[in-house]
PDB file of N, CA and C in Angstrom:
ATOM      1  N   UNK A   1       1.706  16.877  24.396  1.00  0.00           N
ATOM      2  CA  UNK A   1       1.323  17.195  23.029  1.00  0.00           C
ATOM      3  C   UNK A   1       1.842  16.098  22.105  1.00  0.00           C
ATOM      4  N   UNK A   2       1.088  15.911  21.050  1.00  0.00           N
ATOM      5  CA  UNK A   2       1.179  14.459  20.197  1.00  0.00           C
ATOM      6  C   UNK A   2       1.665  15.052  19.054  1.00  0.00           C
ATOM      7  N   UNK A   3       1.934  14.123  18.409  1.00  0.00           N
ATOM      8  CA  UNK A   3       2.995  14.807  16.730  1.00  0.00           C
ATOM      9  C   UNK A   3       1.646  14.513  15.555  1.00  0.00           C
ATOM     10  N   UNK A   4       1.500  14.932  14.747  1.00  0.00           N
ATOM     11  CA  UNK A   4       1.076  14.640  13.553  1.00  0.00           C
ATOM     12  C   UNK A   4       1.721  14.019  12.892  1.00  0.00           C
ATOM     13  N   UNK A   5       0.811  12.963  12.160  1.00  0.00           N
ATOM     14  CA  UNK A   5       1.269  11.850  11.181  1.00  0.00           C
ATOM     15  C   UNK A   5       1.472  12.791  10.138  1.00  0.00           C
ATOM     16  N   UNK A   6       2.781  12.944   9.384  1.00  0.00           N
ATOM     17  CA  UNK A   6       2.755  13.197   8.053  1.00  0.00           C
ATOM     18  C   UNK A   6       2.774  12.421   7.146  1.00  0.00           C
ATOM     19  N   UNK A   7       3.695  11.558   6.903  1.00  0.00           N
ATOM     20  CA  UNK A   7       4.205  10.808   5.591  1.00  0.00           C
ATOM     21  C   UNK A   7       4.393   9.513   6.424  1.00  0.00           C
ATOM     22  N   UNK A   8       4.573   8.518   5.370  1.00  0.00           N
ATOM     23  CA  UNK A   8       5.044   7.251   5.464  1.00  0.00           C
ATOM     24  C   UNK A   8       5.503   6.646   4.254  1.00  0.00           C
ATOM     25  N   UNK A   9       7.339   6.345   4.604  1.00  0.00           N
ATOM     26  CA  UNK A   9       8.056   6.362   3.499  1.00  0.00           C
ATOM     27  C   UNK A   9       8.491   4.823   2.804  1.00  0.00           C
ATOM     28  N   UNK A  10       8.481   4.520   1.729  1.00  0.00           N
ATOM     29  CA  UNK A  10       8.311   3.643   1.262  1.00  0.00           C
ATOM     30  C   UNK A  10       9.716   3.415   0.578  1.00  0.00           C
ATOM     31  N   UNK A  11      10.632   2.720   1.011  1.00  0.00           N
ATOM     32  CA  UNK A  11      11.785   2.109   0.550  1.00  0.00           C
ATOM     33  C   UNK A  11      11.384   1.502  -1.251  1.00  0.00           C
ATOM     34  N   UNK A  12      12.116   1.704  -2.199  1.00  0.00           N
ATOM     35  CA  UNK A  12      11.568   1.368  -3.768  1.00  0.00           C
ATOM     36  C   UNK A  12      12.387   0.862  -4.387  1.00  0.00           C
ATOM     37  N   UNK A  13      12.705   0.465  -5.274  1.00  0.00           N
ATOM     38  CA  UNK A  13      13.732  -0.432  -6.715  1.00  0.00           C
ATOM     39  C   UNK A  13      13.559   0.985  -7.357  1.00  0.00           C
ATOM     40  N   UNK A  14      11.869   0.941  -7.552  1.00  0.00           N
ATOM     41  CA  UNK A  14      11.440   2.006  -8.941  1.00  0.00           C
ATOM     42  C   UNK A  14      10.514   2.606  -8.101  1.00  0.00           C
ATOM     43  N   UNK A  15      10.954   4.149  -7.385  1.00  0.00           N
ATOM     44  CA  UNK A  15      10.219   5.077  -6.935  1.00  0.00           C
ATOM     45  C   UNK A  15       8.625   5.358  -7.568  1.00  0.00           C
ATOM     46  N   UNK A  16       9.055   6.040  -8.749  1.00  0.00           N
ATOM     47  CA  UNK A  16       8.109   6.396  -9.879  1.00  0.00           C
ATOM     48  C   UNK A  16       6.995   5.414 -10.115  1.00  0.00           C
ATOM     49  N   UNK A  17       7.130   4.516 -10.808  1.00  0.00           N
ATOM     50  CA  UNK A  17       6.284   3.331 -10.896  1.00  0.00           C
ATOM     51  C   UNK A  17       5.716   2.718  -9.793  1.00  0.00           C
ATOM     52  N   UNK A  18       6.398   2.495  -8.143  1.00  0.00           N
ATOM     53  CA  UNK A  18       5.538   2.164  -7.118  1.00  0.00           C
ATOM     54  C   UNK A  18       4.414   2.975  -6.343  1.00  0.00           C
ATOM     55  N   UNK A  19       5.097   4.274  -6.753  1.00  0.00           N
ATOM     56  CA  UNK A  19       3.876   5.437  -6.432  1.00  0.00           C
ATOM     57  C   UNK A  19       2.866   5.546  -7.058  1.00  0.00           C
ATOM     58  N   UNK A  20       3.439   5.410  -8.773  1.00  0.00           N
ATOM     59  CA  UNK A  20       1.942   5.432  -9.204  1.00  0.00           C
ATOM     60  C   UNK A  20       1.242   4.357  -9.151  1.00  0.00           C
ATOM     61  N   UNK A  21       1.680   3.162  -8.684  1.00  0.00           N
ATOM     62  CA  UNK A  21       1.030   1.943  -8.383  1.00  0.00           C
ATOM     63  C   UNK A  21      -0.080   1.829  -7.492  1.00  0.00           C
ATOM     64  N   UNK A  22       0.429   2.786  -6.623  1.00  0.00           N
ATOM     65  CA  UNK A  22       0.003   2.803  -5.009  1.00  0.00           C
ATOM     66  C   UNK A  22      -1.072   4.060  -5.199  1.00  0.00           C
ATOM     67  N   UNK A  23      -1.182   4.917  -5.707  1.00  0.00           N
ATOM     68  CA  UNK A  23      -1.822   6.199  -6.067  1.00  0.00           C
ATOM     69  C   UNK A  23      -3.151   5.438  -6.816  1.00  0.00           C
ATOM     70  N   UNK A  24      -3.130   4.764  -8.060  1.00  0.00           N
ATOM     71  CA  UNK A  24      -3.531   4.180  -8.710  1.00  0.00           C
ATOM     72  C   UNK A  24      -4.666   2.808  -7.488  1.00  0.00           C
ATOM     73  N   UNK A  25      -4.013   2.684  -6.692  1.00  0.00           N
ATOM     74  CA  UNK A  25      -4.871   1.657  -5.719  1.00  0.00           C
ATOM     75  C   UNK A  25      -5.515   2.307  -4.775  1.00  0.00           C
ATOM     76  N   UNK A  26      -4.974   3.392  -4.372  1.00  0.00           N
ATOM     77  CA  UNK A  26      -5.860   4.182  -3.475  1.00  0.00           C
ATOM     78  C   UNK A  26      -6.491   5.065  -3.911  1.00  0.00           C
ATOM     79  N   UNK A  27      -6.599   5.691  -4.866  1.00  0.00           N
ATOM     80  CA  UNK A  27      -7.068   6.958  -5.570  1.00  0.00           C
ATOM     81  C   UNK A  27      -6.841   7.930  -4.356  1.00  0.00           C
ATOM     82  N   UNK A  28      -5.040   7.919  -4.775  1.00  0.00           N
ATOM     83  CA  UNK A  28      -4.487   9.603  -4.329  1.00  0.00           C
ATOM     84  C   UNK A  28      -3.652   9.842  -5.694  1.00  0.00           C
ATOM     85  N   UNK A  29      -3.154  11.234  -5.299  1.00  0.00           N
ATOM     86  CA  UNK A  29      -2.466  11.649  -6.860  1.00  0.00           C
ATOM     87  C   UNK A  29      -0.919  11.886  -6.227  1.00  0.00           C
ATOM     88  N   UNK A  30      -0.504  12.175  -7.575  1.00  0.00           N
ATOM     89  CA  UNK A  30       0.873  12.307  -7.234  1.00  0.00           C
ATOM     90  C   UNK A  30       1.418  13.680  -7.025  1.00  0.00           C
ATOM     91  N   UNK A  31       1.661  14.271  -5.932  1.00  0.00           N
ATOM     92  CA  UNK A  31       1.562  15.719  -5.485  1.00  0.00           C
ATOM     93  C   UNK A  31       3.439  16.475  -5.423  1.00  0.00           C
ATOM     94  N   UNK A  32       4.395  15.499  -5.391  1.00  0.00           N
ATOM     95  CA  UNK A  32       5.330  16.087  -5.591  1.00  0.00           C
ATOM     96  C   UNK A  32       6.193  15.159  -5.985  1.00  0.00           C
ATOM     97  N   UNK A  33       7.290  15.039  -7.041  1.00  0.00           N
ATOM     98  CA  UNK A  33       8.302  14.257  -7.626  1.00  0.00           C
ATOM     99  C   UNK A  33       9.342  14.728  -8.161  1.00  0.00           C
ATOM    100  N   UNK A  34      10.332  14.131  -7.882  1.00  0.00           N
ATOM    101  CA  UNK A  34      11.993  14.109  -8.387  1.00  0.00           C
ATOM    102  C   UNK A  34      12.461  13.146  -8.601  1.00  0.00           C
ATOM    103  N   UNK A  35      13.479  12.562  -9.281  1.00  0.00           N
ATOM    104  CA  UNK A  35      14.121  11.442  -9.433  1.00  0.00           C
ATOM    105  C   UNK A  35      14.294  10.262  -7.845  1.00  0.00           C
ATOM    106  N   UNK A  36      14.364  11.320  -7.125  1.00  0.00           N
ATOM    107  CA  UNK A  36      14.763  10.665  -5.442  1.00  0.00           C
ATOM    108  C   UNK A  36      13.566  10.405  -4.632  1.00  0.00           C
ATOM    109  N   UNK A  37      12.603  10.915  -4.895  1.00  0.00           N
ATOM    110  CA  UNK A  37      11.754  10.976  -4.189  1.00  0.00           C
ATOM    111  C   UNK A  37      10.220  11.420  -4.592  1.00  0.00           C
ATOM    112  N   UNK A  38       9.351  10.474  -4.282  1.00  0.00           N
ATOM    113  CA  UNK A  38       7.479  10.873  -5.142  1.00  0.00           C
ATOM    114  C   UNK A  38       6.263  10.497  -3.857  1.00  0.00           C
ATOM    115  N   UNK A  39       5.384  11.740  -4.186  1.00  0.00           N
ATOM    116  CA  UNK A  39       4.949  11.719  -2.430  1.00  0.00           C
ATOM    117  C   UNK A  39       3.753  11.532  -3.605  1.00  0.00           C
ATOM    118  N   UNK A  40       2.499  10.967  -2.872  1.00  0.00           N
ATOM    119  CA  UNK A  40       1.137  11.149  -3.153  1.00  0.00           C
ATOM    120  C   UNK A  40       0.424  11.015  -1.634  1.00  0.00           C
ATOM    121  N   UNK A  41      -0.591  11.828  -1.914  1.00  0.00           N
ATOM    122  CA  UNK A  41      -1.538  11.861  -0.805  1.00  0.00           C
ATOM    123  C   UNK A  41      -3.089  11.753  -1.746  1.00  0.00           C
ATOM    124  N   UNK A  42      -4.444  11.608  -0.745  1.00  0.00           N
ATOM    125  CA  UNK A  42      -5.494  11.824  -1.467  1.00  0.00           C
ATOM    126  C   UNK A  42      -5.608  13.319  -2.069  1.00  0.00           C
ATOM    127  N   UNK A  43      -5.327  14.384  -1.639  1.00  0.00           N
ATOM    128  CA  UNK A  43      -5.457  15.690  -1.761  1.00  0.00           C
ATOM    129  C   UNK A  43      -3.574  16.383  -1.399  1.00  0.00           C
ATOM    130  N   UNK A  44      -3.630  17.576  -2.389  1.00  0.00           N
ATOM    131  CA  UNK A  44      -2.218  18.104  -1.711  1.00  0.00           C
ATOM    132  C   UNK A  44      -2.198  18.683  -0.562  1.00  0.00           C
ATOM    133  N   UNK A  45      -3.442  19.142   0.157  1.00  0.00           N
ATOM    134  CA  UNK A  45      -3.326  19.205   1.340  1.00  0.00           C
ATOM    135  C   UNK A  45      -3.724  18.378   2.378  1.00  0.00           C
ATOM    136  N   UNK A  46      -3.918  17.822   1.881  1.00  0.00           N
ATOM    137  CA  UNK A  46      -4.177  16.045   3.539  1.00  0.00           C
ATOM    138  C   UNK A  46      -3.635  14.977   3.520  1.00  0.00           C
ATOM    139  N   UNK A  47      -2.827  14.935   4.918  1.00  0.00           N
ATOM    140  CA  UNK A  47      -2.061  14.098   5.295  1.00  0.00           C
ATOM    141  C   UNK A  47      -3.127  12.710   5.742  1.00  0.00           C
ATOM    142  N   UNK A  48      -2.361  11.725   5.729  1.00  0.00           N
ATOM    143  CA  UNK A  48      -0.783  11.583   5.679  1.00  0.00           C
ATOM    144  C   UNK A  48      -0.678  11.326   4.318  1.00  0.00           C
ATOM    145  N   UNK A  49       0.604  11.325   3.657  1.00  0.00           N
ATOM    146  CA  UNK A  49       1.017  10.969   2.404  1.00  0.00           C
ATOM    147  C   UNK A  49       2.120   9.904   2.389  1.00  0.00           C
ATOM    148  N   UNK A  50       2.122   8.914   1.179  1.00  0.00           N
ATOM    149  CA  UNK A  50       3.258   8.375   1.152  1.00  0.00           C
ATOM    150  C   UNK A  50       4.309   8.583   0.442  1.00  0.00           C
ATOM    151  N   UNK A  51       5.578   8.255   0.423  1.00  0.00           N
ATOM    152  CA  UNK A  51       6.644   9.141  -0.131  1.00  0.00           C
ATOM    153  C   UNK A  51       7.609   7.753  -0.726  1.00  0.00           C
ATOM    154  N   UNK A  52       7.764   7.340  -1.984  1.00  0.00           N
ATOM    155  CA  UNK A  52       8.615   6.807  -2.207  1.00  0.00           C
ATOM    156  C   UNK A  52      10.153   7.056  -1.878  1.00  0.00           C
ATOM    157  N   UNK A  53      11.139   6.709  -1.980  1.00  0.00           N
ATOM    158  CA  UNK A  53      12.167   6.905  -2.258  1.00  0.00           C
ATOM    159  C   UNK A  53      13.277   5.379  -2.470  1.00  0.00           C
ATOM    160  N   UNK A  54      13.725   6.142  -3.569  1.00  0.00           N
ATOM    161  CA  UNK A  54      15.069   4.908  -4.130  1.00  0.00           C
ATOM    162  C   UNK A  54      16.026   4.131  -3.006  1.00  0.00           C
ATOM    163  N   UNK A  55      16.030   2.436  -2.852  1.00  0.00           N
ATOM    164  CA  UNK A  55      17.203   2.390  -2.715  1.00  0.00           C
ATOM    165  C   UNK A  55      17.809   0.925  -3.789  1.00  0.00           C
ATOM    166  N   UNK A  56      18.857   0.830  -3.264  1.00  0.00           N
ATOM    167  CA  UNK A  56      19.297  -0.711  -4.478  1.00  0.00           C
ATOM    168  C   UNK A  56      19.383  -1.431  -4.219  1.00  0.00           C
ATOM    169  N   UNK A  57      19.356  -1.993  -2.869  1.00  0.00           N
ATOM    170  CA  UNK A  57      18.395  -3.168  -2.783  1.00  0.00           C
ATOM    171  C   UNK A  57      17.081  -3.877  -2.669  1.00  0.00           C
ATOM    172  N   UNK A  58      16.550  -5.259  -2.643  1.00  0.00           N
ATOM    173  CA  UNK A  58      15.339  -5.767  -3.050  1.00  0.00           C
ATOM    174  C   UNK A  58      14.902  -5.730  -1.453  1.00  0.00           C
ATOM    175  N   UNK A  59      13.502  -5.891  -1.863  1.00  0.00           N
ATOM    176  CA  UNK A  59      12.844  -6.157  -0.534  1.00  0.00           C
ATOM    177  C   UNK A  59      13.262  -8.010   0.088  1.00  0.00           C
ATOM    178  N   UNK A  60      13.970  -8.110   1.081  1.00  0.00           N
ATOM    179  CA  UNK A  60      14.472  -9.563   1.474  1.00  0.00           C
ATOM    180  C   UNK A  60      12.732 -10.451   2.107  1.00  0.00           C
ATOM    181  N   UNK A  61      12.443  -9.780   2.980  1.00  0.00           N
ATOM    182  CA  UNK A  61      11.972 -10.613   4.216  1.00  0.00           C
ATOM    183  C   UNK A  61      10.913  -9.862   4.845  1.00  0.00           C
ATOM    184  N   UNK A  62       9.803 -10.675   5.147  1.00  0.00           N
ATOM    185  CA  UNK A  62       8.289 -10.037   5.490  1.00  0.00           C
ATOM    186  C   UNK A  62       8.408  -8.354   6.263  1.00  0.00           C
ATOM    187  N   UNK A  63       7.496  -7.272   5.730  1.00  0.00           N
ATOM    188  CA  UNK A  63       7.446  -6.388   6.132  1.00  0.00           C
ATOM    189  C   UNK A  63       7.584  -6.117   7.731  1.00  0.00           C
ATOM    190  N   UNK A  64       8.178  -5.308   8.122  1.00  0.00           N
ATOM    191  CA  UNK A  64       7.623  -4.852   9.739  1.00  0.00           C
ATOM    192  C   UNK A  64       6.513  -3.775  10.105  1.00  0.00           C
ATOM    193  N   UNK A  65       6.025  -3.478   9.284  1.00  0.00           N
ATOM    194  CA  UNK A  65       4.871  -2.015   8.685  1.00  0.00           C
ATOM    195  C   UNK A  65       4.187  -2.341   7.764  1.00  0.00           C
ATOM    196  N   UNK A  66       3.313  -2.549   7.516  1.00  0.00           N
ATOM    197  CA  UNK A  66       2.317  -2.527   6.575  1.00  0.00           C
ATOM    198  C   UNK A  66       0.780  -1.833   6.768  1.00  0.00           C
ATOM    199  N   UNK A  67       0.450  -1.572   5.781  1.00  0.00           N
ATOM    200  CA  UNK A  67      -0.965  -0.905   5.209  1.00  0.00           C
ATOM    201  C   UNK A  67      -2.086  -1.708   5.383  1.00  0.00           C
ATOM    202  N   UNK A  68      -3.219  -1.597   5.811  1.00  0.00           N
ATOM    203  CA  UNK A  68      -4.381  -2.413   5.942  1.00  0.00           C
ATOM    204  C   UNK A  68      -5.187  -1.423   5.107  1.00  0.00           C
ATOM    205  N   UNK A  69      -6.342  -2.078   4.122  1.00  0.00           N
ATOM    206  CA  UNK A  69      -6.667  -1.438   3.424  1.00  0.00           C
ATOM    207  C   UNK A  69      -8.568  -2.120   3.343  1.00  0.00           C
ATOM    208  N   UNK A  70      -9.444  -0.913   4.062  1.00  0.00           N
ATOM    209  CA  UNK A  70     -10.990  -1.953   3.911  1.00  0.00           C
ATOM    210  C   UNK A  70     -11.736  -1.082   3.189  1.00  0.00           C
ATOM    211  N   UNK A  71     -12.000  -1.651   2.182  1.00  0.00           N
ATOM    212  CA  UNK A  71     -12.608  -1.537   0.702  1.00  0.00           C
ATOM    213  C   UNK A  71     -14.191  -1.863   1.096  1.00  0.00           C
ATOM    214  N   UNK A  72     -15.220  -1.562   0.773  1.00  0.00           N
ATOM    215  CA  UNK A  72     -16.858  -1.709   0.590  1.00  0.00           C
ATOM    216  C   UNK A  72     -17.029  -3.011   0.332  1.00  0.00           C
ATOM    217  N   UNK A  73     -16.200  -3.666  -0.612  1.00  0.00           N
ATOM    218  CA  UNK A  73     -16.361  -5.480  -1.150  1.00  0.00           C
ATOM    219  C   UNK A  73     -14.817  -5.704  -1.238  1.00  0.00           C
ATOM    220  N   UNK A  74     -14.771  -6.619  -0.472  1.00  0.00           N
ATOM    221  CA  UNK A  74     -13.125  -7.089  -0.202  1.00  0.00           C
ATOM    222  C   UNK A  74     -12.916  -7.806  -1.582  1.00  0.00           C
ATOM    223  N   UNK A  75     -13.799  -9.067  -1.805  1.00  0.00           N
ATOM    224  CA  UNK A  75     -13.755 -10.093  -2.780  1.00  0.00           C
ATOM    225  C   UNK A  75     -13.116  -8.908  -4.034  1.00  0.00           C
ATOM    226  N   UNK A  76     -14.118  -7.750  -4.635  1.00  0.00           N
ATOM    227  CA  UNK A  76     -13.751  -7.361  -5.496  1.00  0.00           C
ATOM    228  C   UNK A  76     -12.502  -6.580  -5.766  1.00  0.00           C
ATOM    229  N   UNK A  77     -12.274  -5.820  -4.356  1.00  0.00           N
ATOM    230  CA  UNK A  77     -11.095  -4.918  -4.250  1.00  0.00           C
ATOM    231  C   UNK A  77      -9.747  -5.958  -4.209  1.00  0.00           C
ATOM    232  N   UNK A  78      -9.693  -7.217  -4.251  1.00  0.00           N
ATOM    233  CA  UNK A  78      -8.430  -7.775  -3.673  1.00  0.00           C
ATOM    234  C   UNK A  78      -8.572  -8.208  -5.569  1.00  0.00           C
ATOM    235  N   UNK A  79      -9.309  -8.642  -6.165  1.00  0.00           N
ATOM    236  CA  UNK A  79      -9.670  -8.896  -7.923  1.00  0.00           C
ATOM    237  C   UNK A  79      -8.916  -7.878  -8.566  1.00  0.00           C
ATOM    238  N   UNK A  80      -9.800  -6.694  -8.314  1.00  0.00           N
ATOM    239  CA  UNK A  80      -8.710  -5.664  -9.276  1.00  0.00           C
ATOM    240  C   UNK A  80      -7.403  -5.190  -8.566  1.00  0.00           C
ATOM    241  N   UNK A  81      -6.896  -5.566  -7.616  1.00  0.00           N
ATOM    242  CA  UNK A  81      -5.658  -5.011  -7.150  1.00  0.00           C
ATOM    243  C   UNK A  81      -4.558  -6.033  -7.963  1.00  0.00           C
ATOM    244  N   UNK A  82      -4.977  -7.312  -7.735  1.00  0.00           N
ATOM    245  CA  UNK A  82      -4.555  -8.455  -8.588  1.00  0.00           C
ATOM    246  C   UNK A  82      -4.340  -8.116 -10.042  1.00  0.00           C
ATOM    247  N   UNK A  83      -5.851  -7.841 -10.619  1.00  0.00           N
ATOM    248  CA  UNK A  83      -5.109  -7.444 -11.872  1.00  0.00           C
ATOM    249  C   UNK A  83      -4.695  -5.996 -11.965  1.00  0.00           C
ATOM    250  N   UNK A  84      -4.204  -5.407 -11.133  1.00  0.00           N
ATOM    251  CA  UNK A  84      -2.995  -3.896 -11.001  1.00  0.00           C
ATOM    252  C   UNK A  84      -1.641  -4.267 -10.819  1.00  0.00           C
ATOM    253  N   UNK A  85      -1.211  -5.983 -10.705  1.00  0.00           N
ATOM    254  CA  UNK A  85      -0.086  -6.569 -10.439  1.00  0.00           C
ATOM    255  C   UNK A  85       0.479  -6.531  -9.044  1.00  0.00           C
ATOM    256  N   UNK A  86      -1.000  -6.482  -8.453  1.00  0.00           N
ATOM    257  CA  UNK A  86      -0.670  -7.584  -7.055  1.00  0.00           C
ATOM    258  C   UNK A  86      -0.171  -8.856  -7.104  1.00  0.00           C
ATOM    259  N   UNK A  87       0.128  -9.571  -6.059  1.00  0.00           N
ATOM    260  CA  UNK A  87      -0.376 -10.771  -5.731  1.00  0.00           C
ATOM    261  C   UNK A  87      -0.093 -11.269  -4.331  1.00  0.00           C
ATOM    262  N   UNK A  88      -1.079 -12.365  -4.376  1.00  0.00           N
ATOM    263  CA  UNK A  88      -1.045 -13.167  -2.877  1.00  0.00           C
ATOM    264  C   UNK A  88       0.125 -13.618  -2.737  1.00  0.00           C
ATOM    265  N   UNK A  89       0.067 -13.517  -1.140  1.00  0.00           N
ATOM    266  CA  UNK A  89       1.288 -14.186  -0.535  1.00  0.00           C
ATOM    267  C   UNK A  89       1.292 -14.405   0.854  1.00  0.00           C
ATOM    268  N   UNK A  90       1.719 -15.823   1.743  1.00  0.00           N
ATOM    269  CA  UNK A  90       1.459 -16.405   2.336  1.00  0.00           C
ATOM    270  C   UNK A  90       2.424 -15.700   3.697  1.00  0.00           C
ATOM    271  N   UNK A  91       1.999 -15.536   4.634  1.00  0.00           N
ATOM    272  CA  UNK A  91       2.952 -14.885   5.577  1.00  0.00           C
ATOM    273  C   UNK A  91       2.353 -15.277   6.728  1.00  0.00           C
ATOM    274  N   UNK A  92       1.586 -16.595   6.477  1.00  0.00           N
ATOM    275  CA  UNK A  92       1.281 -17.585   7.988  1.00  0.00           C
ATOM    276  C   UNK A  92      -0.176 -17.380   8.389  1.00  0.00           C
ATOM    277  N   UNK A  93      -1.220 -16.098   7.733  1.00  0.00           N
ATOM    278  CA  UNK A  93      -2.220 -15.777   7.963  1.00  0.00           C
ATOM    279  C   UNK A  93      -3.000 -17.614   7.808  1.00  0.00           C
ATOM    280  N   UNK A  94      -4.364 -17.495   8.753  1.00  0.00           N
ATOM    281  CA  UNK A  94      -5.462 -18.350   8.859  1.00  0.00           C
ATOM    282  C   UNK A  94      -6.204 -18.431   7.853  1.00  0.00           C
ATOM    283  N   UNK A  95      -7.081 -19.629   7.166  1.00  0.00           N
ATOM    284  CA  UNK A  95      -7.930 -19.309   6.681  1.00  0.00           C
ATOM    285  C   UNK A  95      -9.198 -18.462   7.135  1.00  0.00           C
ATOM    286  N   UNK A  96      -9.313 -18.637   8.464  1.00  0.00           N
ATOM    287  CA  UNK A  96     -10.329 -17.684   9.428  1.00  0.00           C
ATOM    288  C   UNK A  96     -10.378 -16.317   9.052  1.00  0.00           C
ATOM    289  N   UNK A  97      -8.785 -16.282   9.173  1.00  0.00           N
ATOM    290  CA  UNK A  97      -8.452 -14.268   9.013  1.00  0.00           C
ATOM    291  C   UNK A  97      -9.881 -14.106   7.844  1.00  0.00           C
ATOM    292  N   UNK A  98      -9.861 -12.462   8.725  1.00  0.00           N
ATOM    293  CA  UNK A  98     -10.650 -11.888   7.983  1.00  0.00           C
ATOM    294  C   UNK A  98     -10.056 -11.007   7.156  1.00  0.00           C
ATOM    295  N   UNK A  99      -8.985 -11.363   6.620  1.00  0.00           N
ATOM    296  CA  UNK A  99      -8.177 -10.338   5.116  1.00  0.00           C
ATOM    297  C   UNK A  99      -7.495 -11.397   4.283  1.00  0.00           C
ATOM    298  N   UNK A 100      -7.360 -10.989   3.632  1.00  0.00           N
ATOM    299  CA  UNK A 100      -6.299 -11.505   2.405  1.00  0.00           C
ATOM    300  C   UNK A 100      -5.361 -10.951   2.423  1.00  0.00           C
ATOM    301  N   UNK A 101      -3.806 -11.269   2.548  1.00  0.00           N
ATOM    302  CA  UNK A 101      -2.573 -10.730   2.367  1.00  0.00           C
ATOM    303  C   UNK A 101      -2.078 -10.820   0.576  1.00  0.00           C
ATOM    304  N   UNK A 102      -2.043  -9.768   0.582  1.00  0.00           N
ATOM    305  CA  UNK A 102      -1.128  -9.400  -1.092  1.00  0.00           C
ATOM    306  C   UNK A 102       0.294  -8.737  -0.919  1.00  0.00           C
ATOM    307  N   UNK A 103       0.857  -8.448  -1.927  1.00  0.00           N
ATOM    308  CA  UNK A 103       2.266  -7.663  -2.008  1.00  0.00           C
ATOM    309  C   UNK A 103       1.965  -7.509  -3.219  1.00  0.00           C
ATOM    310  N   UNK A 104       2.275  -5.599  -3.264  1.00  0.00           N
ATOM    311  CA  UNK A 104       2.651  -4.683  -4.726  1.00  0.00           C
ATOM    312  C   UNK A 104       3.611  -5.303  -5.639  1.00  0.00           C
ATOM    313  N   UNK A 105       3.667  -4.789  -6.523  1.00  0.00           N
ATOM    314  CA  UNK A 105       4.871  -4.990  -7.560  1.00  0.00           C
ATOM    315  C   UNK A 105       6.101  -4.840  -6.846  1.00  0.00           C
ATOM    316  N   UNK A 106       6.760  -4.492  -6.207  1.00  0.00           N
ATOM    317  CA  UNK A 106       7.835  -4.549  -5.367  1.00  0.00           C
ATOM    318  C   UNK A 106       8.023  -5.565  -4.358  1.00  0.00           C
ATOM    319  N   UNK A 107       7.005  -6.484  -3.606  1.00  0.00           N
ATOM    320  CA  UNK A 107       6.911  -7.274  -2.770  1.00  0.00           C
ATOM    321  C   UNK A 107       6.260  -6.737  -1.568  1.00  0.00           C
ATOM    322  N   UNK A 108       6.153  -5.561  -1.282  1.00  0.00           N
ATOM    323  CA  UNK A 108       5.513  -4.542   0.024  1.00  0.00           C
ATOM    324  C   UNK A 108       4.136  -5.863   0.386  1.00  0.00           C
ATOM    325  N   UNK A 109       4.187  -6.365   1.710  1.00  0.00           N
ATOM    326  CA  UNK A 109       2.552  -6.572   1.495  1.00  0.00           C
ATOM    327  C   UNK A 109       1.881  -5.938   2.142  1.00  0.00           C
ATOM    328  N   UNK A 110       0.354  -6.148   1.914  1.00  0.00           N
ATOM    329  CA  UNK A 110      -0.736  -5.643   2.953  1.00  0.00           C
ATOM    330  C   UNK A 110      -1.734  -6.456   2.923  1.00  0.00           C
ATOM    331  N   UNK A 111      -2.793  -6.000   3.787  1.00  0.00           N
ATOM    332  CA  UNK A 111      -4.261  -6.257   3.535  1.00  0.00           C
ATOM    333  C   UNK A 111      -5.084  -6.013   3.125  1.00  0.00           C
ATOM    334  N   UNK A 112      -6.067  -6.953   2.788  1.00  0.00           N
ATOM    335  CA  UNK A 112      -7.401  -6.044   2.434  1.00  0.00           C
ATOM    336  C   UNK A 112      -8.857  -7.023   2.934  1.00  0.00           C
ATOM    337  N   UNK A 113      -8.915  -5.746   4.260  1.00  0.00           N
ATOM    338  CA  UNK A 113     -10.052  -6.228   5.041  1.00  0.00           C
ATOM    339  C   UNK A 113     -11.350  -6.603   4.654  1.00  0.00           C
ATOM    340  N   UNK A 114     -12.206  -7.044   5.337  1.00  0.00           N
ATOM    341  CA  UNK A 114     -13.681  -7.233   5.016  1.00  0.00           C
ATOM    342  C   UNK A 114     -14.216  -6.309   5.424  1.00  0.00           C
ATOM    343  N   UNK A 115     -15.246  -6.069   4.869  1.00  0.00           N
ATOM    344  CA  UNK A 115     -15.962  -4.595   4.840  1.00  0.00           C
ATOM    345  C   UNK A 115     -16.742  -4.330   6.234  1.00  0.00           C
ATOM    346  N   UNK A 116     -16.624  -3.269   6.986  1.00  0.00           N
ATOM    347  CA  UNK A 116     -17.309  -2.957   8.074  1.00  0.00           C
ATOM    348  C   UNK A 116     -18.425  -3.659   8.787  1.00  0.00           C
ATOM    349  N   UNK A 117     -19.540  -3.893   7.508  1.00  0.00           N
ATOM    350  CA  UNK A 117     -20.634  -4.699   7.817  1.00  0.00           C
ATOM    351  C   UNK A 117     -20.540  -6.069   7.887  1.00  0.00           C
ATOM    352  N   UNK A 118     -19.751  -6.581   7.597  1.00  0.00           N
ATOM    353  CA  UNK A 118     -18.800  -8.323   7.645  1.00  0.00           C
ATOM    354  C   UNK A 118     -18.297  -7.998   8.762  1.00  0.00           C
ATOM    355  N   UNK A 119     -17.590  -7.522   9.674  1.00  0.00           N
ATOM    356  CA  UNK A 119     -16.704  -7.661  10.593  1.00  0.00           C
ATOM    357  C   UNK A 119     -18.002  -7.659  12.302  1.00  0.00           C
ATOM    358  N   UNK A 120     -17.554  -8.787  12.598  1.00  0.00           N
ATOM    359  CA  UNK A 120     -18.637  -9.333  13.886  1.00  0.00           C
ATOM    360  C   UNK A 120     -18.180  -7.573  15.166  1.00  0.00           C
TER     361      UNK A 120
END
């Protein structure tokens, strides 16, 4: 028997503000919050959700986990994530790759794939 994915927790500076960052990029809402801790999912009942929580230090050194994220039009989805206070950042990817690497306002990065019908 296999476990269910619930959550996936997101180390923060600023809990509050990276959730709604991240809520705000995915269109999920923010379903439960406290000073320590802010979960959003797309719906309050469907998993998985992500869960901020505080600590005091900065993000050092390239993620070991990250989010891949494939949007209908990459070109445009990686535009407005940018202006949501993304930005690019270089972590050895090809020009070939078929994503663009960004990092949130915190430094978190991810991707954002080419759309289904782009991908050979």
């Amino acid at each position: 028997m296999g476990s269910l994915w619930e959550n996936l927790v997101v180390d923060a500076r600023d809990p509050a503000r990276l959730a709604r960052w991240w809520a705000e990029a995915l269109g999920y809402r923010i379903t439960y919050e406290k000073p320590d801790e802010v979960e959003i999912r797309r719906s309050a009942d469907e998993l998985p959700g992500l869960i901020f929580v505080p600590v005091p230090e900065g993000k050092e050194t390239k993620n070991r986990l990250h989010i891949d994220l494939r949007p209908a039009d990459q070109e445009a989805e990686v535009e407005r994530l940018v202006n949501m206070g993304a930005r690019h950042v270089d972590v050895g990817q090809r020009r070939s790759d078929r994503w663009t690497v960004l990092a949130d306002p915190e430094g978190n990065e991810f991707c954002v794939l080419q759309a289904p019908s782009t991908v050979p």
